[in-house]
Every structure is written in C-alpha cells, then in structure tokens.
Protein backbone atom coordinates (compact mmCIF):
# COMPACT_ATOMS: atom_id res chain seq x y z
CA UNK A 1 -3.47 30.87 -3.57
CA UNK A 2 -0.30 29.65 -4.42
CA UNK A 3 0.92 26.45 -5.46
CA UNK A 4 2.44 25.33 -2.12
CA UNK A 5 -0.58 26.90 0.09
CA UNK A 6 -2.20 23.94 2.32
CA UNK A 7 -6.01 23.94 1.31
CA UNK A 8 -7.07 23.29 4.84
CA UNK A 9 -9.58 25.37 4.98
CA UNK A 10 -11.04 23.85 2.00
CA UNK A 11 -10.78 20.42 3.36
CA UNK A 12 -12.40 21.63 6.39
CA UNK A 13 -15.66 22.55 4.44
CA UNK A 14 -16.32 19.27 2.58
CA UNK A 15 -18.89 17.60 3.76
CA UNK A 16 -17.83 14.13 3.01
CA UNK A 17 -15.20 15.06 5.31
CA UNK A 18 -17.65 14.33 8.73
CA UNK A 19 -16.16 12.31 11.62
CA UNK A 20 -19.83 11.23 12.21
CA UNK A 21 -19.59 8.33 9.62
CA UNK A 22 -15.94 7.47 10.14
CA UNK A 23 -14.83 4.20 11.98
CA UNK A 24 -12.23 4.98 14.19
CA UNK A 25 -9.48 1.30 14.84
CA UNK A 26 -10.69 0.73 18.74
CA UNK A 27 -7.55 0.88 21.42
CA UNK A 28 -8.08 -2.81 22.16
CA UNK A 29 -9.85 -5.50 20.71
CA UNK A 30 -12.49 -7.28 23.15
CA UNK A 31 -12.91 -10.62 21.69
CA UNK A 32 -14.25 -12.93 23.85
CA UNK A 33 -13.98 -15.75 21.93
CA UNK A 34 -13.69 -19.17 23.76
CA UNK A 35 -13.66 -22.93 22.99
CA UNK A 36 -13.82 -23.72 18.65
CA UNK A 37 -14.27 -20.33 18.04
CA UNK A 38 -10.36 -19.43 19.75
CA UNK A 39 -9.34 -23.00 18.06
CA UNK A 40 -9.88 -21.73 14.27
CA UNK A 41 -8.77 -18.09 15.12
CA UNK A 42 -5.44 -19.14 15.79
CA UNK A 43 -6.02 -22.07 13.09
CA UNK A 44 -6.32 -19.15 10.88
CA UNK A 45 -3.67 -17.06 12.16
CA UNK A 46 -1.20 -19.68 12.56
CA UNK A 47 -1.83 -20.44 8.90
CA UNK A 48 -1.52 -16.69 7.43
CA UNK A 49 1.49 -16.28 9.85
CA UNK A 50 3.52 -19.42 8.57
CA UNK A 51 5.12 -19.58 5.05
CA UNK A 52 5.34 -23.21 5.21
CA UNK A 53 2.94 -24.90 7.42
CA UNK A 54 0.56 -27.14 5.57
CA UNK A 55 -3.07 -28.18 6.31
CA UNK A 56 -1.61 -31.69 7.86
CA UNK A 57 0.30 -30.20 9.75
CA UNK A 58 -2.56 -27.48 11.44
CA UNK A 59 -4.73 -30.53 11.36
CA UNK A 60 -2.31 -32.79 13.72
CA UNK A 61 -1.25 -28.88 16.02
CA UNK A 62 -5.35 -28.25 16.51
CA UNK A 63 -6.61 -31.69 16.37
CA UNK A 64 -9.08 -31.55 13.30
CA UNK A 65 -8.76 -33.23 9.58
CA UNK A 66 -6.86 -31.52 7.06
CA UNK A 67 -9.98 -30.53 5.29
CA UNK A 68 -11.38 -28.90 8.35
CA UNK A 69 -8.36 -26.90 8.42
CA UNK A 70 -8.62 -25.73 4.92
CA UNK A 71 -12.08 -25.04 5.68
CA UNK A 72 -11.18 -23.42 8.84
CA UNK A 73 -9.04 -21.03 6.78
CA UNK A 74 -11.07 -20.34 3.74
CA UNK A 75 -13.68 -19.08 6.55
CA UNK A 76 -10.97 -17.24 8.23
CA UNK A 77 -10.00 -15.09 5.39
CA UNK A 78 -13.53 -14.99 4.25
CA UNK A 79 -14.73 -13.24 7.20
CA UNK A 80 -11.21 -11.04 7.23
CA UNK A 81 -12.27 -9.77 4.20
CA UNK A 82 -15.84 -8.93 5.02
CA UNK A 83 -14.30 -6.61 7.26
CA UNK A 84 -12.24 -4.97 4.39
CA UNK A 85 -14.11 -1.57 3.97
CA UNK A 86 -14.07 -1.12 8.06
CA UNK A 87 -10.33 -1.07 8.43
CA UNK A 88 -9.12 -0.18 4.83
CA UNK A 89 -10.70 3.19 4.23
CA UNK A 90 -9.80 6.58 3.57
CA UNK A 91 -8.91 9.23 6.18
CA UNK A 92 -11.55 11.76 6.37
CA UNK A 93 -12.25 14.87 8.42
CA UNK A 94 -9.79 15.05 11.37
CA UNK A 95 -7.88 11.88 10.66
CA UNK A 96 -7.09 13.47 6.97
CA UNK A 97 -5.72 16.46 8.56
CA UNK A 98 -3.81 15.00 11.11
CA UNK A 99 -1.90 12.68 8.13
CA UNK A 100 -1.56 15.91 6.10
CA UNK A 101 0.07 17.69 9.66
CA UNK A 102 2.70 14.87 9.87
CA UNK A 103 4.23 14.88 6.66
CA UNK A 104 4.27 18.32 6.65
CA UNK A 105 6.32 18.61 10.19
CA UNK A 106 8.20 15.76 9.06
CA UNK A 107 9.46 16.92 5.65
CA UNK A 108 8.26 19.68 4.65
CA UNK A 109 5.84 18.79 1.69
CA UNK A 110 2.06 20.63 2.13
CA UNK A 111 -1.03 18.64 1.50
CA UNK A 112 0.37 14.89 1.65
CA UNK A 113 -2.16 12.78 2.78
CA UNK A 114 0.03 9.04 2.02
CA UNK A 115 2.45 7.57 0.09
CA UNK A 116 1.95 4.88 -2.76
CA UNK A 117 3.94 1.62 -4.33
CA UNK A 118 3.15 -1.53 -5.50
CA UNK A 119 4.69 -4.89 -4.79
CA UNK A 120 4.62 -8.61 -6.18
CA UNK A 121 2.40 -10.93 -4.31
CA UNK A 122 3.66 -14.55 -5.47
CA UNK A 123 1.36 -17.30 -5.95
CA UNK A 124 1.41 -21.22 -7.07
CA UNK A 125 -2.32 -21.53 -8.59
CA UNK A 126 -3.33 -24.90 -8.40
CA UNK A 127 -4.96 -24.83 -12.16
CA UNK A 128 -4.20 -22.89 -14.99
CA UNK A 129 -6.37 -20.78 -16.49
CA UNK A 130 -6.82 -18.10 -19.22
CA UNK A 131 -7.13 -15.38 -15.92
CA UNK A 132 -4.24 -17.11 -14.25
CA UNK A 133 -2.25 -16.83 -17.19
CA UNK A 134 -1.95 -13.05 -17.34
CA UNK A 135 -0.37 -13.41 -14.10
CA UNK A 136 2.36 -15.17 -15.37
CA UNK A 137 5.96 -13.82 -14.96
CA UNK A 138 8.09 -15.10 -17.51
CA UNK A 139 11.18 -13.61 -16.86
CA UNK A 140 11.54 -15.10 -13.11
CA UNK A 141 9.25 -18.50 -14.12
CA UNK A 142 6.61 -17.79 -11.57
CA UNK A 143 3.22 -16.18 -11.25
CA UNK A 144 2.29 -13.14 -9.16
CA UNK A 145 0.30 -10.11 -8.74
CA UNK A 146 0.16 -6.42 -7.80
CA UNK A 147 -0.62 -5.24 -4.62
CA UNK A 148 -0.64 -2.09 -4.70
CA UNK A 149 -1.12 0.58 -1.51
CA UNK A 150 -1.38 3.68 0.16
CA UNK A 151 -0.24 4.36 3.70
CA UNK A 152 0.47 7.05 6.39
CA UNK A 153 2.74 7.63 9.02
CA UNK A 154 1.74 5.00 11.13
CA UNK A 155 2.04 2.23 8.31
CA UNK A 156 -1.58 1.98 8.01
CA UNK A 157 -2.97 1.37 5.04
CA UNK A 158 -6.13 3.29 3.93
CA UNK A 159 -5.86 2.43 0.01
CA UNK A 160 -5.54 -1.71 -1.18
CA UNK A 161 -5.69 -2.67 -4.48
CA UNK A 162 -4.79 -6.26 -4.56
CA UNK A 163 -4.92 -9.15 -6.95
CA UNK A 164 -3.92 -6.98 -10.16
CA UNK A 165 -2.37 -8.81 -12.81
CA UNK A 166 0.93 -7.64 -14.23
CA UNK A 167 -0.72 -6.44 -17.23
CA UNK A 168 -2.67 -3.85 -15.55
CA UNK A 169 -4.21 -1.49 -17.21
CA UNK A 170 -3.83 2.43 -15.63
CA UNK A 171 -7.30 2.40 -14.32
CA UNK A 172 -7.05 -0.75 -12.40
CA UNK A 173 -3.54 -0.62 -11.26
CA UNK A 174 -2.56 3.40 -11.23
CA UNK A 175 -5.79 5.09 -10.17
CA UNK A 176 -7.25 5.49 -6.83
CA UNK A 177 -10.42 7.20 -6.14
CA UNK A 178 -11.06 10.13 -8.74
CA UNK A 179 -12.05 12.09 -5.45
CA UNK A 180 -7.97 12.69 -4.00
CA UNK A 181 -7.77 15.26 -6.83
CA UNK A 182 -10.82 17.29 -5.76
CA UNK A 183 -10.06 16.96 -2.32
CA UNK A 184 -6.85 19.21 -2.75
CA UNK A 185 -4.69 16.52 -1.09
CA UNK A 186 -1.67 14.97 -2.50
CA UNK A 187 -0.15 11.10 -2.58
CA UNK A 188 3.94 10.45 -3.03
CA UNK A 189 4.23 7.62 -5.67
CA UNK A 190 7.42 6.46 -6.41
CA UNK A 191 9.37 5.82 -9.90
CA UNK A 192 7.20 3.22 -11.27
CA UNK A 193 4.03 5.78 -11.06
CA UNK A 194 3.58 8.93 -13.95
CA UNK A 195 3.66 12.13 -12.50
CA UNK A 196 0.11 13.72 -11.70
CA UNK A 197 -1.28 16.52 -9.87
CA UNK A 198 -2.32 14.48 -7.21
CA UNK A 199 0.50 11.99 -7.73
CA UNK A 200 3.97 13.40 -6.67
CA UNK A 201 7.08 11.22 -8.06
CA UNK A 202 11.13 11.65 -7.79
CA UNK A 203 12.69 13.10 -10.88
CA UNK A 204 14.30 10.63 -12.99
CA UNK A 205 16.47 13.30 -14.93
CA UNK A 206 18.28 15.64 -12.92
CA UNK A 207 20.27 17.94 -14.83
CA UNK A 208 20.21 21.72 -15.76
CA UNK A 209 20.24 24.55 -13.19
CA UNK A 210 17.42 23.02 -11.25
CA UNK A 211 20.57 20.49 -10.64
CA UNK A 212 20.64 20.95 -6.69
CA UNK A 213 16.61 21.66 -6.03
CA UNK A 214 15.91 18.21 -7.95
CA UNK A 215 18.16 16.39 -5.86
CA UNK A 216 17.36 17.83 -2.63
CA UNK A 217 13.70 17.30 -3.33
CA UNK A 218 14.82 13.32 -4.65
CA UNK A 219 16.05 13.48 -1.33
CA UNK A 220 13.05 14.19 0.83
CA UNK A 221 10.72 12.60 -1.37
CA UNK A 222 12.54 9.38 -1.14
CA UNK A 223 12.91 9.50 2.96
CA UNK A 224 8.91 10.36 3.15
CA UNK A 225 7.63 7.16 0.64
CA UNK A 226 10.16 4.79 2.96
CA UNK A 227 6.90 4.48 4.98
CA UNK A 228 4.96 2.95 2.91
CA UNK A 229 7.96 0.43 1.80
CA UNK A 230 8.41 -0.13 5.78
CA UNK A 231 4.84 -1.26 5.55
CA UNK A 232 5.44 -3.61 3.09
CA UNK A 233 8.02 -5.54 5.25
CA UNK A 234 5.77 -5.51 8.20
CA UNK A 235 2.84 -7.15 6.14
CA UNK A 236 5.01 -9.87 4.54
CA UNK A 237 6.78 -9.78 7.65
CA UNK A 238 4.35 -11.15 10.18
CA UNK A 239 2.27 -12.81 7.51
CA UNK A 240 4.63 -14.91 5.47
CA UNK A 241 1.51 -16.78 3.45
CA UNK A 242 2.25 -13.89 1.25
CA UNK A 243 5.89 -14.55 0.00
CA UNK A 244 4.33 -17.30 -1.55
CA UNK A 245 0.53 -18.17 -1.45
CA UNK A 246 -0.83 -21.45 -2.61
CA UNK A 247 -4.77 -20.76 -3.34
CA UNK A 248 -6.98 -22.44 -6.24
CA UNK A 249 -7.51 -18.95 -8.03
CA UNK A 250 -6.93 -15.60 -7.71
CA UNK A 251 -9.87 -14.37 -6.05
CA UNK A 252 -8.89 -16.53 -3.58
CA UNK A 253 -5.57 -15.39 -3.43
CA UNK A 254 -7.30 -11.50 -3.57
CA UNK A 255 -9.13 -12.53 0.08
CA UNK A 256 -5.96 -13.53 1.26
CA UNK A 257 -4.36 -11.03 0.81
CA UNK A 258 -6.76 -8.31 2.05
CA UNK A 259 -7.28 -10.96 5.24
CA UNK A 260 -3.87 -9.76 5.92
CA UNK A 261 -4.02 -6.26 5.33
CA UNK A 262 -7.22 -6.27 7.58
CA UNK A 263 -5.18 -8.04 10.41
CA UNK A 264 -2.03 -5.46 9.50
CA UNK A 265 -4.19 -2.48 10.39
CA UNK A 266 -5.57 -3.95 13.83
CA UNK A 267 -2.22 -5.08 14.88
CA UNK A 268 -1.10 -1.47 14.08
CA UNK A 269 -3.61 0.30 15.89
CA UNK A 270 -2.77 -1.19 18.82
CA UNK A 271 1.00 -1.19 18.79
CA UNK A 272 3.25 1.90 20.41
CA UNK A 273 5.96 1.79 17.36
CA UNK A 274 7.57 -0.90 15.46
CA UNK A 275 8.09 -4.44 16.07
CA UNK A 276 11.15 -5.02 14.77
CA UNK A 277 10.49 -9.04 15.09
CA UNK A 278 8.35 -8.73 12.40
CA UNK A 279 10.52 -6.75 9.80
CA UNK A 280 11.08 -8.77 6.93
CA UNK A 281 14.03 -7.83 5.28
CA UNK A 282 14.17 -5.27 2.25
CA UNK A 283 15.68 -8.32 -0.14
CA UNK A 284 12.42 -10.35 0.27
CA UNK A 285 10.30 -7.48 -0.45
CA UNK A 286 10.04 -7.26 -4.23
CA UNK A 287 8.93 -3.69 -4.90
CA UNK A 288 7.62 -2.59 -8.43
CA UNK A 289 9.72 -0.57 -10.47
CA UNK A 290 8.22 -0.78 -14.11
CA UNK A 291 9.84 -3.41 -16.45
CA UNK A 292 12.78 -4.39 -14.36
CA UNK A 293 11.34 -7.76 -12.23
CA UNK A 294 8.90 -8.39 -15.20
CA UNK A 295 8.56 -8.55 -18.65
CA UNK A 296 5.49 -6.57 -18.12
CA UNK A 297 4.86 -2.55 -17.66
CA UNK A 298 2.22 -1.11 -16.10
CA UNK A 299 0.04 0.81 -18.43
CA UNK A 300 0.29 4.66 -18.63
CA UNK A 301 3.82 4.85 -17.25
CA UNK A 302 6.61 6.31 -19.40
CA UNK A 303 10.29 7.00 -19.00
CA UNK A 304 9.76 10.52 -19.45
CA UNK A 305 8.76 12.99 -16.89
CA UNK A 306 6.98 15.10 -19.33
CA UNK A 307 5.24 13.07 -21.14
CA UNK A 308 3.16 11.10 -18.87
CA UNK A 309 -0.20 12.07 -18.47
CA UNK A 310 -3.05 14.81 -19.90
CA UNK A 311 -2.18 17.23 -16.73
CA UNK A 312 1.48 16.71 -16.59
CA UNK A 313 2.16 20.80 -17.12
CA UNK A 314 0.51 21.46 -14.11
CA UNK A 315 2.00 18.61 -12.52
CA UNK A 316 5.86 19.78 -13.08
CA UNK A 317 4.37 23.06 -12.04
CA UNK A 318 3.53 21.89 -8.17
CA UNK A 319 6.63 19.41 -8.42
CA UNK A 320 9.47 22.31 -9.13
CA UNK A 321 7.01 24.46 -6.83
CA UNK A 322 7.84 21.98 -3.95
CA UNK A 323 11.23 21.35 -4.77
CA UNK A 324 12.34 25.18 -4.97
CA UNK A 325 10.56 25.38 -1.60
CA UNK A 326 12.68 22.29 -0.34
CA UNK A 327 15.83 24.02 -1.38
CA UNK A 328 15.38 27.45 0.22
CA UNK A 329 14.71 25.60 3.19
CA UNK A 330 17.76 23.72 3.08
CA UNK A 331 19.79 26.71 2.07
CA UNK A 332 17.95 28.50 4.82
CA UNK A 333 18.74 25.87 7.33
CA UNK A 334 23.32 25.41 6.60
C-alpha cells in the first residue's frame, strides 16, 4: 500500500470504531428549564460571555448577592464540565470518515482526521503558589496556560487539553491519545509541533530541488490548519472570560475553560455556518509558536525538521510523499 493510500478499509474494520457507543450533538437542545433554574443559566452564561462583568454587577442584573453569583457560576462551569467527555470526544466510525472525506475533497491530503495548535489562556490567580508559579510568563509579566486542541471542519473540537503550564512536558502538552497512530489517521500540527507520523507540520526549511513541492505543500497545509485557528477566535470570541480569567487556581481555571469548550461544541452543532458576530479578531488570539510569546518551549520540539522525534524518517517519508502528490496535482491542474 503506498504511502498516500487512504486506509479506509482498515478503519472500517476496527471495532472501536462502532456508531453504537458514539454520542451524536442533538439538532436542538430541549431544555425546559424555567424559573431559578433559567435565572443561573444565563447567570452563568452572561458571566462566561462577558470579559468584564463582575459578580456585583450579575448580582444587581439577576437580583441575588454577589456570593450567590459566584456560587451560581462555580456550579455553572462545574456541571459544564461534567459534561466534558459527551461533547469533547473523538470521531469514531462514520463521523471519522466523514472528517477524513472533507479534508481530502478540500485539499487534497488522505487520512486527515483534524488539525492541532495551542493557544495562551491568560489568567490573574488570586494566590500564588508553587503550581501557579510555573505558569508564570516572564517575558509579557503575566500568567497563562496552554490550551491546546484538535478540530474538524466544522470547528468542533474533539481533542482539549487545557490548563497546561508553559513548561509542559511532551507527554502532557504534545501527545494525544497513543491510539491516532494505530488508527492509520493523520492530525495537521502547525510549526510549534515536531514532525510525526501521525503529526503532519509545514517545512521550516525550504530549499533544494524539492524548492517548489515544499512550498506548494506549505501552502495547502497552512489553508487546511486555518480551521482550527478559526476555532480559536470563535471560542474566545463568544466567551471573552477567556482573554483573561480571574479564578482562585488553576483547576479552576481548567473547568472554565472546558465549560466553554463544552458550550462551543453545542452552539456549533446547531449553527448553519459562521457567526461572524462572534469572531474575535486574529490580534487577540495569541497562538503558540515555540519560544517567541514566552520564555518557555514546549518540550520535545526542535528547530530542525529532522531531528525531532524517534520516527522522524518515516515521518519525512509520508511528508515529501504528500507534498510530491500536492505538486503533480498542481502542475496537473495550470
């Protein structure tokens, strides 16, 4: 089989792969929700929605105390985040397919199931701590974390790893599931990620007679991981809390933060396109790109696209495999 041979067949076969225990986003949400209940829902929302609205503030709007509005929104998230492995979970069976279709018809790359990046997460802890202080970001004077994600087509997210500090090691902060390998599938990571079999990145040196194949594959790869950074606005977008979140400690900050993605895929699943109301802008989006926002590198990535990882031979392999593939088309197509 070669290297640029969908394994459909294969992915067809695996049992893990069953619809039967998958839990499809419903069309519409039916909440019937009346009186209190409706009062610290939108409490809740109105809080996560809001970059600067304080608990005084919901307190005097919903006509409660302050503390019953932090309360109200520490049970809020809470229960968001209960809900995490529902609506955060990895596409399986004909949902897999279908992702692995799409980026295939829309540029030309076999076996992508998502793309992956990582942004900063800002927060102003409230005490700090020996944890808290490995969030620190000396180089802008603030403290933050890495949420990092994968997403389709749609912008939904099916991969969350929030609340990682910026000293993250490669297991925490590089590594999804040790399963996307076996499965045969493939993510698109961007610069800040080391080049894996499973982990497509751009070239960072393009030179040589694989000049015009490097850039033309730079080109498509960089157009198909613009969904997942058009994600990224639309979270921080409709729920500014997360430009800057004010929380006690970073777990709470974590729940926060996957409240929000939680609430990101429901709104999605229900929405025909994008709502371009909500698109935060790319300048208030700050992505991860290795040591240039932080004084801090993730572990395990190098400036070298050789020389990051145990399997980067057959990495390069599928890489140049794709991007000679890319170019014929291209040539094919003028």
């Amino acid at each position: 089989m070669s290297l640029l041979d969908t394994q459909e067949s294969e992915l067809d076969t695996d049992p893990s792969t069953s619809d039967a225990s998958e839990v499809y986003l419903p069309q519409y949400l039916p909440l019937e929700i009346v009186g209190e209940s409706a009062k610290c829902v939108l409490l809740g929302l109105n809080y996560l929605g809001h970059q600067t609205t304080t608990y005084s503030g919901l307190a005097k709007r919903f006509n409660v105390s302050a503390t019953t509005a932090s309360q109200i929104v520490d049970d809020f998230t809470g229960f968001l985040g209960e809900l995490f492995y529902q609506f955060i979970k990895w596409p399986t069976g004909s949902r897999r397919q279908s992702n692995i279709r799409k980026f295939r018809k829309c540029h030309n790359i076999p076996n992508v199931i998502g793309c992956m990046s990582a942004c900063y997460i800002r927060f102003t802890p409230s005490k700090i701590t020996d944890e808290i202080s490995s969030y620190r970001d000396t180089k802008n004077g603030c403290y933050a974390s890495l949420l990092q994600a994968i997403c389709d087509t749609d912008l939904i997210f099916f991969y969350i790893l929030g609340g990682c500090p910026l000293e993250s090691s490669t297991t925490e902060a590089n590594s999804p599931p040790n399963y996307v390998y076996k499965l045969g599938v493939t993510v698109l990571g961007d610069e800040s990620y080391p080049l894996r079999p499973w982990l497509l990145t751009p070239y960072k040196q393009i030179t040589g007679d694989d000049y015009h194949s490097r850039v033309s594959y730079n080109e498509v790869h960089n157009c198909a991981t613009s969904y997942i950074r058009s994600a990224f606005r639309l979270l921080i977008g409709r729920f500014q809390r997360l430009k800057l979140i004010r929380r006690k400690d970073i777990q709470s900050v974590r729940t926060m933060v996957h409240a929000c993605c939680v609430l990101h895929n429901i709104s999605r699943s229900m929405e025909n396109g994008l709502p371009m109301e909500f698109m935060t802008s790319d300048d208030e989006i700050a992505l991860y790109n290795g040591n240039n926002n932080c004084n801090h590198a993730v572990a395990g990535i190098s400036g070298s696209d050789m020389e990051i990882s145990p399997d980067a031979y057959e990495a390069e392999l599928l890489r140049e495999a794709v991007a000679n593939n890319l170019y014929k088309m291209k040539q094919n197509s003028s």
